[in-house]
PDB file of N, CA and C in Angstrom:
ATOM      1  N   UNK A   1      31.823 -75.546  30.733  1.00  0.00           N
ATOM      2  CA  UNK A   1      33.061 -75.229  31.410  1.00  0.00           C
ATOM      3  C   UNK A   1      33.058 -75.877  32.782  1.00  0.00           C
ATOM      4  N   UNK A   2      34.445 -76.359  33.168  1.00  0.00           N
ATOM      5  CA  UNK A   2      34.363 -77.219  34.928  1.00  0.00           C
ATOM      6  C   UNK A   2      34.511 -76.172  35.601  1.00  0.00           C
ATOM      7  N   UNK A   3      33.659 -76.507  36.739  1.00  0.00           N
ATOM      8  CA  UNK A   3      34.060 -75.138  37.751  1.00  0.00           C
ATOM      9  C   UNK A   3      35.610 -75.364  38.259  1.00  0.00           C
ATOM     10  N   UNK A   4      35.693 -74.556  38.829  1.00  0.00           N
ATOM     11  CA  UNK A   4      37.307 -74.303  39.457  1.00  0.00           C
ATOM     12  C   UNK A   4      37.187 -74.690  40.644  1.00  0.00           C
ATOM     13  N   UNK A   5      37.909 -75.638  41.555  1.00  0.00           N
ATOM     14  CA  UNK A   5      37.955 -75.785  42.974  1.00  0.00           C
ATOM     15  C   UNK A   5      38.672 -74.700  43.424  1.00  0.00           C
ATOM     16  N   UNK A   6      37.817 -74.530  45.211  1.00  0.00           N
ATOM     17  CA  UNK A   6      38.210 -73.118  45.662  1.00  0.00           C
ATOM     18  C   UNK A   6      39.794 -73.745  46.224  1.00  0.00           C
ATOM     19  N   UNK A   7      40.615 -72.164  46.240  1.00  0.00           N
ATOM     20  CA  UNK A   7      42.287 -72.600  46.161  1.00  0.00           C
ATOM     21  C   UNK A   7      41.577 -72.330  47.950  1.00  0.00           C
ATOM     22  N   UNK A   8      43.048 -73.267  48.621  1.00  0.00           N
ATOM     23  CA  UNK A   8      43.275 -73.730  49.846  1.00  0.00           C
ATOM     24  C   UNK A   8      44.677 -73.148  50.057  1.00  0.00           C
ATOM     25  N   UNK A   9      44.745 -72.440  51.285  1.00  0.00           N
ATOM     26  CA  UNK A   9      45.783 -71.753  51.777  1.00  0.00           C
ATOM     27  C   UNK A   9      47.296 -71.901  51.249  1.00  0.00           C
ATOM     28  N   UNK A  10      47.207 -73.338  51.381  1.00  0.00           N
ATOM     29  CA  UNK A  10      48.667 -73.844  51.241  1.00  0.00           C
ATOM     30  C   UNK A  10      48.939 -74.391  49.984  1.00  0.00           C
ATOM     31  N   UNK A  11      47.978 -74.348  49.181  1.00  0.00           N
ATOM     32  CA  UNK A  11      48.103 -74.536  47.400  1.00  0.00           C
ATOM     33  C   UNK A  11      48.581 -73.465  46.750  1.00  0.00           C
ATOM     34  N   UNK A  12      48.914 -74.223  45.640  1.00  0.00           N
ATOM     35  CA  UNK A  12      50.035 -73.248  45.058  1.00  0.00           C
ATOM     36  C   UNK A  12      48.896 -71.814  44.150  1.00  0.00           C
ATOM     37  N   UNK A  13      49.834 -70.534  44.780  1.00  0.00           N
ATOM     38  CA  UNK A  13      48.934 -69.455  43.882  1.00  0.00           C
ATOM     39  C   UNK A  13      48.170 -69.696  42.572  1.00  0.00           C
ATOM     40  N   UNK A  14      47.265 -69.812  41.767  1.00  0.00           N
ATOM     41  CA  UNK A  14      46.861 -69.695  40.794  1.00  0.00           C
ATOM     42  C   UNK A  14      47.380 -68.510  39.705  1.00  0.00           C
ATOM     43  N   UNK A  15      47.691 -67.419  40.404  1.00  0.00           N
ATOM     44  CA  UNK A  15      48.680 -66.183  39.637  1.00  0.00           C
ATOM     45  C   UNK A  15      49.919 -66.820  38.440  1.00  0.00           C
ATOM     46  N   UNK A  16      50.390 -67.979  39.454  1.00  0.00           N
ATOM     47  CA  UNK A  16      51.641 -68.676  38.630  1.00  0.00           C
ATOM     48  C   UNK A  16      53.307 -68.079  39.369  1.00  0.00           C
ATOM     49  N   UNK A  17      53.039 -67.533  40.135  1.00  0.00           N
ATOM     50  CA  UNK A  17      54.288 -67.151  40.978  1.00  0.00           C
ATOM     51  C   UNK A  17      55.005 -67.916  41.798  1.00  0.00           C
ATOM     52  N   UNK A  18      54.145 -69.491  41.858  1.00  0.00           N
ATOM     53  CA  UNK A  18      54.807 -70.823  42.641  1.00  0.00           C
ATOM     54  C   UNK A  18      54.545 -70.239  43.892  1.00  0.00           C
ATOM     55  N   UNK A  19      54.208 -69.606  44.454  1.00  0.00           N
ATOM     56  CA  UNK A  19      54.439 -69.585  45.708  1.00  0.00           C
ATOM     57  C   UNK A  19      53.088 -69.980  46.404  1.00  0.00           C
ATOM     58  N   UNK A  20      52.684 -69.942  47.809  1.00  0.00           N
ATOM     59  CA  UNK A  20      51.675 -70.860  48.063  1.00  0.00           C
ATOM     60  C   UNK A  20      50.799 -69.816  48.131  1.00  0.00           C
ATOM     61  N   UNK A  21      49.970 -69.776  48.370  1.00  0.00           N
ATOM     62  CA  UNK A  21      48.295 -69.005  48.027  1.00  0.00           C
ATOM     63  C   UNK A  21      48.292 -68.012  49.539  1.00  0.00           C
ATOM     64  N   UNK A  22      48.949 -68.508  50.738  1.00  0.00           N
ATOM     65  CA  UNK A  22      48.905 -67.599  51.892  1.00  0.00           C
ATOM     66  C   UNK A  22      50.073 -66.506  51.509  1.00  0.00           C
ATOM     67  N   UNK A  23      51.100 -66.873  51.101  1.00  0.00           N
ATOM     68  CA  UNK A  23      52.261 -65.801  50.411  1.00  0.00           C
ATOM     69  C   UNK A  23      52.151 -65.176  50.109  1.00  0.00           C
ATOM     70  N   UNK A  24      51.184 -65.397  48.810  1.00  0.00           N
ATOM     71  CA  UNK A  24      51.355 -64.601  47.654  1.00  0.00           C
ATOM     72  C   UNK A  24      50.295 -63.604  47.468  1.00  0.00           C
ATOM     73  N   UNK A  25      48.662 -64.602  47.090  1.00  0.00           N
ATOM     74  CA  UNK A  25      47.345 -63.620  46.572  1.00  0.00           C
ATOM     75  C   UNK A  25      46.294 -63.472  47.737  1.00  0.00           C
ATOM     76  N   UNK A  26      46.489 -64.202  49.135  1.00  0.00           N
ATOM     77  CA  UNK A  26      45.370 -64.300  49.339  1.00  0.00           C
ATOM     78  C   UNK A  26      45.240 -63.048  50.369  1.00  0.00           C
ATOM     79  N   UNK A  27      46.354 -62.123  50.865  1.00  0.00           N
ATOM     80  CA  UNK A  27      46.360 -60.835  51.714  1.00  0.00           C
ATOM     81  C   UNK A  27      45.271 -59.579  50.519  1.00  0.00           C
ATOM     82  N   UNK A  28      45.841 -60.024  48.914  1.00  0.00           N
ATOM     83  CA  UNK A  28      45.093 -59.183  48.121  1.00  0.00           C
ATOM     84  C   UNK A  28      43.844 -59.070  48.380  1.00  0.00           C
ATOM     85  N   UNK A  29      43.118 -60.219  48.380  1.00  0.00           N
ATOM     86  CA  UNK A  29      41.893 -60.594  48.180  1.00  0.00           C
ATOM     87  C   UNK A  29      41.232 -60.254  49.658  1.00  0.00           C
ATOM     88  N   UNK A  30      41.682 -60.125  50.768  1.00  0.00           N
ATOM     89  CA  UNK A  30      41.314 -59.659  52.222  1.00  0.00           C
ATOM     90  C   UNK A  30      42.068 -57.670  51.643  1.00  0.00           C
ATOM     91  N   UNK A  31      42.329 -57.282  51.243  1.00  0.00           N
ATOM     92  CA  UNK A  31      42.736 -55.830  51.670  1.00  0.00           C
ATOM     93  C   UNK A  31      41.674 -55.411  50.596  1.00  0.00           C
ATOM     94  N   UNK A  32      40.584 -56.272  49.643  1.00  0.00           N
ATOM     95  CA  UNK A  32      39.530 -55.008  49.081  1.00  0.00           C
ATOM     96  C   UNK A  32      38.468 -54.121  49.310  1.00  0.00           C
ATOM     97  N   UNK A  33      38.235 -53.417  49.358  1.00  0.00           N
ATOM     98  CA  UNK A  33      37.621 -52.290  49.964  1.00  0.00           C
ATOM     99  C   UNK A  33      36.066 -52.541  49.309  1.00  0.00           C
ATOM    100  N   UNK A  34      35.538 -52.494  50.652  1.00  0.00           N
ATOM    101  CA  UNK A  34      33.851 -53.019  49.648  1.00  0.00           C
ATOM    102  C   UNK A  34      32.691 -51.288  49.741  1.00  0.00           C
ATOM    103  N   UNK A  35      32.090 -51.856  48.810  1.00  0.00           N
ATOM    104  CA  UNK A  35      31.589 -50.511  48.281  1.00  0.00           C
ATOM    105  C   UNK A  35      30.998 -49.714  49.072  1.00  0.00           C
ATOM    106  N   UNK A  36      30.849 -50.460  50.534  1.00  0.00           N
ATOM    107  CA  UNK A  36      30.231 -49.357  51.358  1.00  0.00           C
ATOM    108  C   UNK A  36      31.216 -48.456  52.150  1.00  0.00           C
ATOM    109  N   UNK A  37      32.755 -49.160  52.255  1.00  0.00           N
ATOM    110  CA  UNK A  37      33.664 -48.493  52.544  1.00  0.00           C
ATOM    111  C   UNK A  37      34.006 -47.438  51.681  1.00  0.00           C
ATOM    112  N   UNK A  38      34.313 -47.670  50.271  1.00  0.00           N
ATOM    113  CA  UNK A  38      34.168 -46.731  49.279  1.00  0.00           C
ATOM    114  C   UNK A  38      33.460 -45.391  49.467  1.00  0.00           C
ATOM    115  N   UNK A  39      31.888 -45.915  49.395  1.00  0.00           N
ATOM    116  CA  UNK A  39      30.555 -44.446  49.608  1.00  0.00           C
ATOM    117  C   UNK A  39      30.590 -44.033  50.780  1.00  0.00           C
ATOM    118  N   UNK A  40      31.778 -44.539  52.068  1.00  0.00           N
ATOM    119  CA  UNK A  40      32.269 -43.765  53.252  1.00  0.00           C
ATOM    120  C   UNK A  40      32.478 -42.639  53.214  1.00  0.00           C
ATOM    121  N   UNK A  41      33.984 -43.281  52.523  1.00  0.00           N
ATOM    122  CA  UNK A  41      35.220 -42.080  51.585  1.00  0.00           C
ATOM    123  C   UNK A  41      34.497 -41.304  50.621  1.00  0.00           C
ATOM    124  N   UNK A  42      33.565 -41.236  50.203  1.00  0.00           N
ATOM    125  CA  UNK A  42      33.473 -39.964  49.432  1.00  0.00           C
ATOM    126  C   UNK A  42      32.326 -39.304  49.539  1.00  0.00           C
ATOM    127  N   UNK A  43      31.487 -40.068  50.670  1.00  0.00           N
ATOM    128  CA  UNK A  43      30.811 -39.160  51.504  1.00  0.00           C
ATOM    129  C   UNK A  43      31.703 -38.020  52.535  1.00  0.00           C
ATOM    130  N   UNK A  44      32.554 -38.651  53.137  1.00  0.00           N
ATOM    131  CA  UNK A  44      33.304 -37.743  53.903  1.00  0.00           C
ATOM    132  C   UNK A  44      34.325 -36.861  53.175  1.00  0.00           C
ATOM    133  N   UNK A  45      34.780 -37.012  51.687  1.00  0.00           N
ATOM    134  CA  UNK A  45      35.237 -36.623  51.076  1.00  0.00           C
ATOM    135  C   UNK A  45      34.759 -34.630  50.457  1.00  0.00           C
ATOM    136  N   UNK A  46      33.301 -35.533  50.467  1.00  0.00           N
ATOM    137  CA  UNK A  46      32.031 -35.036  49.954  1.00  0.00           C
ATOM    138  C   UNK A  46      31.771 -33.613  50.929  1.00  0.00           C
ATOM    139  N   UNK A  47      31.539 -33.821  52.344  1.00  0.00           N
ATOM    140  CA  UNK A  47      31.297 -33.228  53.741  1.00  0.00           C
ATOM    141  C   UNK A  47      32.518 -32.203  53.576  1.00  0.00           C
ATOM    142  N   UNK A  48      34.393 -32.504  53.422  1.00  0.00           N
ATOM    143  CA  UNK A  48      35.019 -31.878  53.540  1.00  0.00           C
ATOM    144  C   UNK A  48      34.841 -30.691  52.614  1.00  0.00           C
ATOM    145  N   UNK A  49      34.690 -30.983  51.294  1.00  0.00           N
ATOM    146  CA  UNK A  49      34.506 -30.015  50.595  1.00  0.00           C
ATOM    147  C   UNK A  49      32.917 -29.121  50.680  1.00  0.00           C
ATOM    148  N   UNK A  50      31.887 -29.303  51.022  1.00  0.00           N
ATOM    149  CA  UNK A  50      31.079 -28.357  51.788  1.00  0.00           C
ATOM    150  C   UNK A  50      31.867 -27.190  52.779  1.00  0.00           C
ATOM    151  N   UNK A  51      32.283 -28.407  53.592  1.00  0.00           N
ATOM    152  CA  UNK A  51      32.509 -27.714  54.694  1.00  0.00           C
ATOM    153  C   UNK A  51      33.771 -26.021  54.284  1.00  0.00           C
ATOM    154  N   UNK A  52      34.908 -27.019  53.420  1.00  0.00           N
ATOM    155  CA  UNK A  52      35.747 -25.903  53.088  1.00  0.00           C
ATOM    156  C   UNK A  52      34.888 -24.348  52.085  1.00  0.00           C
ATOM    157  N   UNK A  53      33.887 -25.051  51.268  1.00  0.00           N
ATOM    158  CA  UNK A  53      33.737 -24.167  50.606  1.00  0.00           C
ATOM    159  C   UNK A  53      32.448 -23.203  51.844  1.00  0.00           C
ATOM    160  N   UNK A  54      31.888 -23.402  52.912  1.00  0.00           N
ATOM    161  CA  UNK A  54      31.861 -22.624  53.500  1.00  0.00           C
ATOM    162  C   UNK A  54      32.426 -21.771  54.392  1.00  0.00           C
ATOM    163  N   UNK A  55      33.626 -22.360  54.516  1.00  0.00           N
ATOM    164  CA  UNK A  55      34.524 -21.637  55.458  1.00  0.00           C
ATOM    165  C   UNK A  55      34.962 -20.703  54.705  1.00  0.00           C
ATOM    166  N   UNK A  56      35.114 -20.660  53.117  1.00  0.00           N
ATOM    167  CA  UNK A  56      36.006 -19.763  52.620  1.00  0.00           C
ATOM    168  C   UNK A  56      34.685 -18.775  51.833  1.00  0.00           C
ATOM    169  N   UNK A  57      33.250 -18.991  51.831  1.00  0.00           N
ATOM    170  CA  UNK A  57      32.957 -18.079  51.812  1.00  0.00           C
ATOM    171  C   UNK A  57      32.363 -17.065  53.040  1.00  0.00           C
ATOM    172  N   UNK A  58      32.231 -17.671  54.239  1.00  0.00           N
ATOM    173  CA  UNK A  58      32.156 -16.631  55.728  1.00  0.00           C
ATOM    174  C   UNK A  58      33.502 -15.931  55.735  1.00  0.00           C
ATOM    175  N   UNK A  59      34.620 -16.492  55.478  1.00  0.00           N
ATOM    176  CA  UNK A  59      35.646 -15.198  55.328  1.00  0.00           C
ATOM    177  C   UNK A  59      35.856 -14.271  54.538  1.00  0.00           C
ATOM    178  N   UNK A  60      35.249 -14.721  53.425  1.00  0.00           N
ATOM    179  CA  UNK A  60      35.914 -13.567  51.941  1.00  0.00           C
ATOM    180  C   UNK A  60      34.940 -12.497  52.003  1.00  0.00           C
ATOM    181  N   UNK A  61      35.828 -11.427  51.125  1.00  0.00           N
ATOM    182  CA  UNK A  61      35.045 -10.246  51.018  1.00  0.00           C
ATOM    183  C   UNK A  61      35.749  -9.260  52.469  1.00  0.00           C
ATOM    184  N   UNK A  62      35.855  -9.328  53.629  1.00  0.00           N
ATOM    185  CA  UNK A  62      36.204  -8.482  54.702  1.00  0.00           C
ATOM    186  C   UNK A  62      35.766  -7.017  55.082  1.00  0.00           C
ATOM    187  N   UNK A  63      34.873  -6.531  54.085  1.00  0.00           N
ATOM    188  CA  UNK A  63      34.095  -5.669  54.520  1.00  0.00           C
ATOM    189  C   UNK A  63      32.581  -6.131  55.052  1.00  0.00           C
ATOM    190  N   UNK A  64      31.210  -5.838  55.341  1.00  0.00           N
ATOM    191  CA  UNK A  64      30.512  -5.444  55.917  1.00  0.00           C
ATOM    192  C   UNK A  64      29.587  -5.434  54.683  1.00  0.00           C
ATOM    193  N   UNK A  65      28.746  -6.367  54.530  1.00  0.00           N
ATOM    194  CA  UNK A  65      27.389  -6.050  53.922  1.00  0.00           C
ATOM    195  C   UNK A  65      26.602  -5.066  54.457  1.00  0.00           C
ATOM    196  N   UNK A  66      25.821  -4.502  53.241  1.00  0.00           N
ATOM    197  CA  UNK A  66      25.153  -2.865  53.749  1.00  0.00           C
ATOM    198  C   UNK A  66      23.891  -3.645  54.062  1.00  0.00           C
ATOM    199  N   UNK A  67      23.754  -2.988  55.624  1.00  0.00           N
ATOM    200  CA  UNK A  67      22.409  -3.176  56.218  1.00  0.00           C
ATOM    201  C   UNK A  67      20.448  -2.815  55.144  1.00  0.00           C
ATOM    202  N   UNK A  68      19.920  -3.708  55.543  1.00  0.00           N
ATOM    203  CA  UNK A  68      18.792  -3.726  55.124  1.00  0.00           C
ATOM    204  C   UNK A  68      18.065  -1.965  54.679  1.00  0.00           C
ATOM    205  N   UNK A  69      19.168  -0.797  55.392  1.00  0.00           N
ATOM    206  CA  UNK A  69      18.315   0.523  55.810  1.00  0.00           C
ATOM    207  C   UNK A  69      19.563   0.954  54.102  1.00  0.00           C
ATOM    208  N   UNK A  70      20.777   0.487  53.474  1.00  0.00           N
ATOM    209  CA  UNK A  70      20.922   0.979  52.952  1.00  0.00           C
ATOM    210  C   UNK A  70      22.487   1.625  53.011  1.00  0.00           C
ATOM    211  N   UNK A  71      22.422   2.074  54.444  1.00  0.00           N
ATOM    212  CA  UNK A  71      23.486   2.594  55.236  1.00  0.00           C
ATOM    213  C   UNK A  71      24.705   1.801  55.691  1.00  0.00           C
ATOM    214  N   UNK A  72      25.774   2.189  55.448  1.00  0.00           N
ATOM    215  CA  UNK A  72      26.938   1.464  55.649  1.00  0.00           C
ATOM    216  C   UNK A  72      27.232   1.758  57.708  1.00  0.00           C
ATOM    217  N   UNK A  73      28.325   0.770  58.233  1.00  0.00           N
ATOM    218  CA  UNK A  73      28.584   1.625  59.535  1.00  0.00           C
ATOM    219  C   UNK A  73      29.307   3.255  59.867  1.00  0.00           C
ATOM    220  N   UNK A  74      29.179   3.829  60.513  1.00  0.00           N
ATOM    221  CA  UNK A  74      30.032   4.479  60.346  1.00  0.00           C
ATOM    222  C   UNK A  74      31.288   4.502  60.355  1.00  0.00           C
ATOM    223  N   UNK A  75      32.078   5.288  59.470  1.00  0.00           N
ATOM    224  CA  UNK A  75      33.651   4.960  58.702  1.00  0.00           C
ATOM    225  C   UNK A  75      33.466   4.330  57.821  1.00  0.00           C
ATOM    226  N   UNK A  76      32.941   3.936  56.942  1.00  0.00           N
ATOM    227  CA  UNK A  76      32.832   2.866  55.917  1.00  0.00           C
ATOM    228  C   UNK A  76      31.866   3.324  55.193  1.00  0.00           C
ATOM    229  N   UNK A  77      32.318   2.949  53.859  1.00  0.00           N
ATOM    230  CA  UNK A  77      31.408   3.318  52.450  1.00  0.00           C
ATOM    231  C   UNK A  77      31.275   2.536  51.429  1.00  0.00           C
ATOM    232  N   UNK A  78      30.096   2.496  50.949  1.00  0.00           N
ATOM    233  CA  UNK A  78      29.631   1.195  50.048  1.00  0.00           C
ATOM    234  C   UNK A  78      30.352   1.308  48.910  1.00  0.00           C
ATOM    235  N   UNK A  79      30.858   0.242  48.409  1.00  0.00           N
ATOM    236  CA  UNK A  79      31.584   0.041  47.319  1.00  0.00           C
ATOM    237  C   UNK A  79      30.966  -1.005  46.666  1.00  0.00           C
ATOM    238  N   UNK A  80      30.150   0.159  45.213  1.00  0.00           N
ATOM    239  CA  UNK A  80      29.866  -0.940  44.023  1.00  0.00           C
ATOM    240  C   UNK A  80      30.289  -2.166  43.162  1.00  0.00           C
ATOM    241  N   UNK A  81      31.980  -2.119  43.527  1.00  0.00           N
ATOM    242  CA  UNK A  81      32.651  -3.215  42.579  1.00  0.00           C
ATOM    243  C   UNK A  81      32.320  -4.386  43.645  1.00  0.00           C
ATOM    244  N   UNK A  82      33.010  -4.226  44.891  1.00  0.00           N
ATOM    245  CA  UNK A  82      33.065  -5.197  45.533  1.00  0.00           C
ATOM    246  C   UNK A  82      31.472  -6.085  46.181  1.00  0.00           C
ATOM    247  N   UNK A  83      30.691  -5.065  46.458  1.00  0.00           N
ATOM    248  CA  UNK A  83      29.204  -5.173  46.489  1.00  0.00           C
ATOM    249  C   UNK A  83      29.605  -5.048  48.240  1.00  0.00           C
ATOM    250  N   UNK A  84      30.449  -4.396  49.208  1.00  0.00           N
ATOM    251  CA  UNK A  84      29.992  -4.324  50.803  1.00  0.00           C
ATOM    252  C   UNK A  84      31.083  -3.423  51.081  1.00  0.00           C
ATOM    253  N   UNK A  85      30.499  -2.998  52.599  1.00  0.00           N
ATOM    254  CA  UNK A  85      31.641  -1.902  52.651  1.00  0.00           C
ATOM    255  C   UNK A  85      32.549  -1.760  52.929  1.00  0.00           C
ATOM    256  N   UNK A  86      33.584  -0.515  53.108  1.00  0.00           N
ATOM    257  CA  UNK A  86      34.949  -0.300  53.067  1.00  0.00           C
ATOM    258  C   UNK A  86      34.579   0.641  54.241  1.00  0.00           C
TER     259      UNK A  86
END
């Protein structure tokens, strides 16, 4: 097989759209995202969802885990379904 000469700005697209190669394909070929940009995004992707799923478990629940002695605070009483107190 002949190799392909590399296309030159002002040559016509290879796509077949006639138009010249700065027009048409060659912004494509500069806007691809290389794989370390990629494993950026879904590292930080990655971080957000940690992060949310700890935020939403330090809030849930709204009672009071029963202290190490057993004992709830006072006003409040341990509740088996929920597992902390009321």
């Amino acid at each position: 097989m002949p190799a392909q000469a590399k296309v030159g700005r002002n040559d016509r697209c290879p796509c077949g759209s006639g138009k010249k190669y700065k027009n048409c394909c060659a912004d494509k070929v500069a806007r691809k995202m290389s794989p370390a940009g990629w494993a950026a995004i879904v590292a930080l992707v990655a971080a957000a969802g940690v992060l949310v799923m700890l935020i939403v478990n330090a809030t849930r629940g709204g009672g009071t885990a029963v202290p190490r002695s057993g004992v709830c605070p006072p006003g409040q009483v341990w509740d088996p379904i929920h597992q902390h107190c009321h």
